[in-house]
C-alpha atoms as a PDB file:
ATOM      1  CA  UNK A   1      12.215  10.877 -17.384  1.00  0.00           C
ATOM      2  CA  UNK A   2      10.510   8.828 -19.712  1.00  0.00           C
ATOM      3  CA  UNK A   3       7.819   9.893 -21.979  1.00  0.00           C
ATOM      4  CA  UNK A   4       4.910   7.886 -20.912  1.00  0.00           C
ATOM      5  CA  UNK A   5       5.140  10.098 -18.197  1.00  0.00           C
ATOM      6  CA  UNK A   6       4.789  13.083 -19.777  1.00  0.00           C
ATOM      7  CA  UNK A   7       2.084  11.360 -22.024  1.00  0.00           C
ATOM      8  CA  UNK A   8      -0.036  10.665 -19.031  1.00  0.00           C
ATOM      9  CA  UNK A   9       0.867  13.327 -16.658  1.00  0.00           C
ATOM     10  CA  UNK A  10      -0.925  15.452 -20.150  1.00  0.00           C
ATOM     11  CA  UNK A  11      -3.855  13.349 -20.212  1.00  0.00           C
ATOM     12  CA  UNK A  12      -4.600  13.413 -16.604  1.00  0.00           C
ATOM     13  CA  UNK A  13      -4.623  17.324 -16.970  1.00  0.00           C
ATOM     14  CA  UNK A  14      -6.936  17.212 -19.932  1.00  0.00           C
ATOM     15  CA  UNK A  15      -9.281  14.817 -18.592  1.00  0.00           C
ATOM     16  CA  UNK A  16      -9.245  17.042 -15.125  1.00  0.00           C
ATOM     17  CA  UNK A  17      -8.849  20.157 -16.423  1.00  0.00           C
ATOM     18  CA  UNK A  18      -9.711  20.282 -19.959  1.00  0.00           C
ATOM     19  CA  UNK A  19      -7.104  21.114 -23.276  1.00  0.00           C
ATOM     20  CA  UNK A  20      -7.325  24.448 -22.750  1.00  0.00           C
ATOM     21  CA  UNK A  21      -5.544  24.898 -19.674  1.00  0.00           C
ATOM     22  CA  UNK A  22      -3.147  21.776 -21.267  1.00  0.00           C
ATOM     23  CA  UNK A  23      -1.920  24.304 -23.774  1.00  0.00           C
ATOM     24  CA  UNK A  24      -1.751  26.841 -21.832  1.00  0.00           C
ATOM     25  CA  UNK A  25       0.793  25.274 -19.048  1.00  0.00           C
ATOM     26  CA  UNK A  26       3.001  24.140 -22.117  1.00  0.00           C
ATOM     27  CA  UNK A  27       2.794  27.395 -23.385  1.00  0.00           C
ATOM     28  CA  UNK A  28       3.800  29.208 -20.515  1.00  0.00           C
ATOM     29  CA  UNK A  29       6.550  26.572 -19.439  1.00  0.00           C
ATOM     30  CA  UNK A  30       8.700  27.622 -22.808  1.00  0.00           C
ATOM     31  CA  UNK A  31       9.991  23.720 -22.419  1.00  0.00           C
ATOM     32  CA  UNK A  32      12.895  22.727 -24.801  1.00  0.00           C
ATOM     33  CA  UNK A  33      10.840  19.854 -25.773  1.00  0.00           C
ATOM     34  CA  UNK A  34       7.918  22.280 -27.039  1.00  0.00           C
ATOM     35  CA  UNK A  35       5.667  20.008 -25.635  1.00  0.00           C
ATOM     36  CA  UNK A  36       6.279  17.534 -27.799  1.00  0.00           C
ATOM     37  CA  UNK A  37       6.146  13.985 -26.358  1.00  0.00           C
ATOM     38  CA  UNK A  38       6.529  10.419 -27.259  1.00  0.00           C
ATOM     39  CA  UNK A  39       5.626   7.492 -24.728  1.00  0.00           C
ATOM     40  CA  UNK A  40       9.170   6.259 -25.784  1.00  0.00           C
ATOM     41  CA  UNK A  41      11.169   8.891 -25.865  1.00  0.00           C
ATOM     42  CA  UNK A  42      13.572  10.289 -22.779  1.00  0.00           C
ATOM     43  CA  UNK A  43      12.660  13.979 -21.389  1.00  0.00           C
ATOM     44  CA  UNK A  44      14.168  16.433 -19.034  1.00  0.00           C
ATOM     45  CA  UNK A  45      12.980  15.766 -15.504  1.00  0.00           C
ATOM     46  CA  UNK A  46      12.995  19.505 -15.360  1.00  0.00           C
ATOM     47  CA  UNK A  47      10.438  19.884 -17.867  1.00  0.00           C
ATOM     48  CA  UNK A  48       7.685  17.877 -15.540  1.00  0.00           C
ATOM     49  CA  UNK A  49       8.309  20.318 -12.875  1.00  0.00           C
ATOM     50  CA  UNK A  50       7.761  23.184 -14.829  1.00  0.00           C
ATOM     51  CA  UNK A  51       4.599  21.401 -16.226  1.00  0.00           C
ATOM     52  CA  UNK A  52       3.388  20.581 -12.579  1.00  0.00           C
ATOM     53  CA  UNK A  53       4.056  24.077 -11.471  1.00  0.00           C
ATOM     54  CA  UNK A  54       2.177  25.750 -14.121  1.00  0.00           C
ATOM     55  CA  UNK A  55      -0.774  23.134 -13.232  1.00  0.00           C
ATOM     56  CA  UNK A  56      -0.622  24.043 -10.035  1.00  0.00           C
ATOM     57  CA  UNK A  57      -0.647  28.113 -11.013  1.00  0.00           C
ATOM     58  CA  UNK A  58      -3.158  27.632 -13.480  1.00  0.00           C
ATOM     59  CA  UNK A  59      -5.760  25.692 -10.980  1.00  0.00           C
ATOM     60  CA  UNK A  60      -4.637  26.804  -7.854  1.00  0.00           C
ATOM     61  CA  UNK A  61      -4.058  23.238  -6.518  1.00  0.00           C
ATOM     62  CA  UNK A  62      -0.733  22.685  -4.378  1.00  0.00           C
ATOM     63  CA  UNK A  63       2.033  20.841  -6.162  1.00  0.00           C
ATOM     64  CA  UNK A  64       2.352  18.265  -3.605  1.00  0.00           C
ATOM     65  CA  UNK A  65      -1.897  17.579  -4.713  1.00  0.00           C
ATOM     66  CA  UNK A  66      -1.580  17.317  -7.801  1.00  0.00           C
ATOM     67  CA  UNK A  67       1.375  14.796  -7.572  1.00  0.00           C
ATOM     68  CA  UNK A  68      -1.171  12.754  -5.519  1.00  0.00           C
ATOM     69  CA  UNK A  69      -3.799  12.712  -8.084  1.00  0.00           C
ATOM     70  CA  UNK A  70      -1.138  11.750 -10.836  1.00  0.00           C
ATOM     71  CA  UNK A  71       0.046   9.056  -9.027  1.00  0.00           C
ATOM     72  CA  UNK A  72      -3.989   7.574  -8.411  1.00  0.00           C
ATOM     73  CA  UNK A  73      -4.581   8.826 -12.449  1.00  0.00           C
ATOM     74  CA  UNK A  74      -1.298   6.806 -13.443  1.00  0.00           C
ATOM     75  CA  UNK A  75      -2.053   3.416 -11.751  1.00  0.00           C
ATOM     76  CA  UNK A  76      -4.722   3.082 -13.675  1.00  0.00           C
ATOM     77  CA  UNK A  77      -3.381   3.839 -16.867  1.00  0.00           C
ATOM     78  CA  UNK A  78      -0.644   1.601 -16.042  1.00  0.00           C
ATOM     79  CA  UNK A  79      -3.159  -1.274 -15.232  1.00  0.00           C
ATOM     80  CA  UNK A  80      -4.855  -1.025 -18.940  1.00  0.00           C
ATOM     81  CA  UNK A  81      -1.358  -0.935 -21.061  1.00  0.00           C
ATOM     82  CA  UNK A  82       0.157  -3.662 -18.677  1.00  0.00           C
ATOM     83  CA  UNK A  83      -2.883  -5.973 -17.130  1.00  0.00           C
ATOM     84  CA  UNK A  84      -0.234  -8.858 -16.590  1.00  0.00           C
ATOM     85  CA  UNK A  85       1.510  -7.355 -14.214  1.00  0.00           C
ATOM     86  CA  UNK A  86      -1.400  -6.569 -11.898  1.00  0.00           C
ATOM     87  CA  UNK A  87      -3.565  -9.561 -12.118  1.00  0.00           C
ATOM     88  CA  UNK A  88      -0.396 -12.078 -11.449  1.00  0.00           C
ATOM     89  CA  UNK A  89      -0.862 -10.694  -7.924  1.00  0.00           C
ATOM     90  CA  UNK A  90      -4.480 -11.855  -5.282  1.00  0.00           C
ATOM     91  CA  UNK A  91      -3.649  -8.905  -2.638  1.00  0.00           C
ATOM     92  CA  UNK A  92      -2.504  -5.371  -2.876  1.00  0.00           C
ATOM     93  CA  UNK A  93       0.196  -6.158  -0.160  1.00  0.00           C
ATOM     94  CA  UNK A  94       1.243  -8.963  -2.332  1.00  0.00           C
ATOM     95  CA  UNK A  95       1.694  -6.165  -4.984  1.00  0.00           C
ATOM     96  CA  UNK A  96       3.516  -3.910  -2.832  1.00  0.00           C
ATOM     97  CA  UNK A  97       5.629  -6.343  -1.448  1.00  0.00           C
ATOM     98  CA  UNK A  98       6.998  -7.430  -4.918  1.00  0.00           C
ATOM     99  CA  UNK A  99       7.374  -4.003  -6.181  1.00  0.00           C
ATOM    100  CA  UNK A 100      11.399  -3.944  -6.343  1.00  0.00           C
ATOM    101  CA  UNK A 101      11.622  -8.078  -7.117  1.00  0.00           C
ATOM    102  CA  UNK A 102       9.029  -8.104 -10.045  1.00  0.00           C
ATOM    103  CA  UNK A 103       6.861  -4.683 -10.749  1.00  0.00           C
ATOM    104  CA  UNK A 104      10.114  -2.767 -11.634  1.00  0.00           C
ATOM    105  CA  UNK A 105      12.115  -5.779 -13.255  1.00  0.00           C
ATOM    106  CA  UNK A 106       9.329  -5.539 -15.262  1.00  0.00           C
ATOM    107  CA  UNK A 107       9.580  -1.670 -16.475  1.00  0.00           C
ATOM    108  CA  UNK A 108      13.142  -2.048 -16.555  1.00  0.00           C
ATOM    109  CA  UNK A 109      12.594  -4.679 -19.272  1.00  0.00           C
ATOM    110  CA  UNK A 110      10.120  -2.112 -21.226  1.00  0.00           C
ATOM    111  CA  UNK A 111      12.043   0.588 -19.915  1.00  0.00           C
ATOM    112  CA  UNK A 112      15.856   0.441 -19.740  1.00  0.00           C
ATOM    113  CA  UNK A 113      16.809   4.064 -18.680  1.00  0.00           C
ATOM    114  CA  UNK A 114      13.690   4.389 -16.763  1.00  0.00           C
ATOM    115  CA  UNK A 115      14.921   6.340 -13.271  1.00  0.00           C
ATOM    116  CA  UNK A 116      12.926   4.434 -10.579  1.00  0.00           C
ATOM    117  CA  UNK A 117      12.169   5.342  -7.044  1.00  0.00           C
ATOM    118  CA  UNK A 118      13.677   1.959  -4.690  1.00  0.00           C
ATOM    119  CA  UNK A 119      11.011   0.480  -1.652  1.00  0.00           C
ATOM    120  CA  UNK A 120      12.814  -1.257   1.228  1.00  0.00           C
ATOM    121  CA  UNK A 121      10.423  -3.265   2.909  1.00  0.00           C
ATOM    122  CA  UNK A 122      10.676  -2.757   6.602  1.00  0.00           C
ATOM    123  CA  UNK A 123       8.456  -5.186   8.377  1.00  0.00           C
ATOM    124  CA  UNK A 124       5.792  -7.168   6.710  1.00  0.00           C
ATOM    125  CA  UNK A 125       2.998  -8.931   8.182  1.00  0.00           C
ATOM    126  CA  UNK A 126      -0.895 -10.327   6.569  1.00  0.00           C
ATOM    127  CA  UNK A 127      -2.349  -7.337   6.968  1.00  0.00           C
ATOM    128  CA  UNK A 128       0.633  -4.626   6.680  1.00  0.00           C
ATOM    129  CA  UNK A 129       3.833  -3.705   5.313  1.00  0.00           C
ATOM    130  CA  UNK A 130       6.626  -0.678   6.107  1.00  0.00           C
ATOM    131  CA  UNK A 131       8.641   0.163   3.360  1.00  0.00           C
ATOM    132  CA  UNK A 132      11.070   3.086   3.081  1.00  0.00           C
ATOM    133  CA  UNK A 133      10.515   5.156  -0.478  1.00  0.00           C
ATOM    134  CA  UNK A 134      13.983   6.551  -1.923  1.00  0.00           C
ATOM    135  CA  UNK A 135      14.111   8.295  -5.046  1.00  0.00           C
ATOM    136  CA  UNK A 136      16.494  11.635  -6.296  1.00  0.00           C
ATOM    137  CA  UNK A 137      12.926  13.077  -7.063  1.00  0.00           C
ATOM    138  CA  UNK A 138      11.529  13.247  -4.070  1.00  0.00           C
ATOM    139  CA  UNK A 139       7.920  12.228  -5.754  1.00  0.00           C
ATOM    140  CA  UNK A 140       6.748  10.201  -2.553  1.00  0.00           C
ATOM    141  CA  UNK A 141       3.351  11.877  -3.371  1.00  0.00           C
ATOM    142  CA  UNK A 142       2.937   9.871  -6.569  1.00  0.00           C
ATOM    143  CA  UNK A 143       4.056   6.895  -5.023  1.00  0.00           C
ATOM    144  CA  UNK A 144       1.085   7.573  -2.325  1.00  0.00           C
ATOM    145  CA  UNK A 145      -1.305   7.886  -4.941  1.00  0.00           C
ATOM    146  CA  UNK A 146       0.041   4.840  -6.953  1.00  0.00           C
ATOM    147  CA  UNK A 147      -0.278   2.960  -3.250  1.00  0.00           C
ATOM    148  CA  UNK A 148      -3.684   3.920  -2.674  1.00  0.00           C
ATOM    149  CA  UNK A 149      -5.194   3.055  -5.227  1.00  0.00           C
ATOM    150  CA  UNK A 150      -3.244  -0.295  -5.426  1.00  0.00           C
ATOM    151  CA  UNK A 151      -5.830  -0.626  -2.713  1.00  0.00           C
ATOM    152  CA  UNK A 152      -8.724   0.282  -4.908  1.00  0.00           C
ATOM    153  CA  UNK A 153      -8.087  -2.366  -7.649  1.00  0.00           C
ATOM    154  CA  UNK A 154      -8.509  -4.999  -5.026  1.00  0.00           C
ATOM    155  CA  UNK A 155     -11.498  -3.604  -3.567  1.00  0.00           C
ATOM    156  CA  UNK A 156      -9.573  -2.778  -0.370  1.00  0.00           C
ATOM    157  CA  UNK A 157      -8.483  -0.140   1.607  1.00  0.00           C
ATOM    158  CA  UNK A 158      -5.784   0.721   3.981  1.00  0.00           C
ATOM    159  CA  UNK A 159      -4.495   3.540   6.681  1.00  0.00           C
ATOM    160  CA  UNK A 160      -1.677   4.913   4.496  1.00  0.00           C
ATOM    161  CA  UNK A 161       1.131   7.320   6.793  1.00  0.00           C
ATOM    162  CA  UNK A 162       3.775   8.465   5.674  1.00  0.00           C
ATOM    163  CA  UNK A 163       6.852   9.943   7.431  1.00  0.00           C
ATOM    164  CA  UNK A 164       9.605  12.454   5.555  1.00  0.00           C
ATOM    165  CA  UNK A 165      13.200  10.930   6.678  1.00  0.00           C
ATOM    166  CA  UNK A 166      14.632  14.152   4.692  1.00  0.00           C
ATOM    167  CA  UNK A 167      13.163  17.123   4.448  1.00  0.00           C
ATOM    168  CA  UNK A 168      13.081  17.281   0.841  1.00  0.00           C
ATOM    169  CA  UNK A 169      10.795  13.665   0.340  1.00  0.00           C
ATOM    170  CA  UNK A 170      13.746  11.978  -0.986  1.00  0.00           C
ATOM    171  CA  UNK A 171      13.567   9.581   1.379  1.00  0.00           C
ATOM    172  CA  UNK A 172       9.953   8.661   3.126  1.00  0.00           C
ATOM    173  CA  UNK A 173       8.498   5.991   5.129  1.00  0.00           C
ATOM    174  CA  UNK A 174       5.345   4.767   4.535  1.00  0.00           C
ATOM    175  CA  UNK A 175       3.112   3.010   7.189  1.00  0.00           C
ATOM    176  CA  UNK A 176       0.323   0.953   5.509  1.00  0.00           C
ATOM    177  CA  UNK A 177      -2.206  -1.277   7.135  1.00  0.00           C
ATOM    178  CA  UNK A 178      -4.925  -2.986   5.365  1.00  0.00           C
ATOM    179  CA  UNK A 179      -8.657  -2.695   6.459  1.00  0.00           C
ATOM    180  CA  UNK A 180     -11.191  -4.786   7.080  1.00  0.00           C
ATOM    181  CA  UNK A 181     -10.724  -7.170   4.302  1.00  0.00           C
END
């Protein structure tokens, strides 16, 4: 998993939580990487889960919520370090609807090993899109977060559903229909 990642996912937790309770999930996750991250560098997808599952230990917040939250934390973050990406696009559908053809061409290009989650769009229409969410990782949550508050730039909002196709959220459809826009 890549290190921006990591970078964020530590941010998020300091900004929510405070640096105190950072250190003290690294501490208790005894991570080969020490805690030590680079936006660059390449870490053990292993080592998020143990930092996610300490979070959610150390706050008493389910995984599955905090996963949410990283995923609404992240788009922003994303948005500042790449603004071109976002403002090419006038709708958050139009967003959604290019993630696969230009959003991760894009981070493929900054990102060559980067694992990414695949959206097959289902049915799309002016005011709503299906798309199924596949990824080894089964982090669907994030990608709700990320969705939502794709939503939020644009000043919009939208029913979001979501539906587990396996068990373990490796592969989830998501329902989303814009609001009164």
């Amino acid at each position: 998993m890549k290190g921006i990642v990591f970078t964020e996912f530590l941010e998020m937790v300091e900004s929510k939580f405070g640096l105190e309770t950072v250190d003290t999930i690294i501490e208790k996750a005894n991570l080969p990487s020490e805690g030590i991250y680079t936006s660059v560098g390449t870490y053990d997808f292993n080592e998020m889960v143990s930092l996610i599952t300490g979070l959610s230990q150390e706050v008493d917040i389910p995984v599955g919520d905090l996963i949410y939250t990283f995923g609404l934390y992240l788009f922003s973050s994303l948005g500042k370090a790449h603004p071109e990406v976002i403002q090419s696009y006038k709708s958050p559908l139009g967003l959604l609807y290019s993630i696969e053809d230009h959003i991760h061409v894009h981070v493929k290009k900054l990102y060559p090993d980067a694992e990414l989650p695949t959206f097959k769009i289902l049915e799309k229409t002016e005011t709503s899109i299906s798309m199924i969410y596949s990824s080894s990782r089964g982090l669907y949550r994030l990608a709700h977060g990320l969705i939502e508050k794709t939503f939020e730039h644009f000043n919009g909002k939208a029913d979001i559903t979501y539906q587990l196709l396996k068990e373990d959220g490796t592969e989830v459809k998501f329902d989303i229909v814009q609001n009164g826009q």
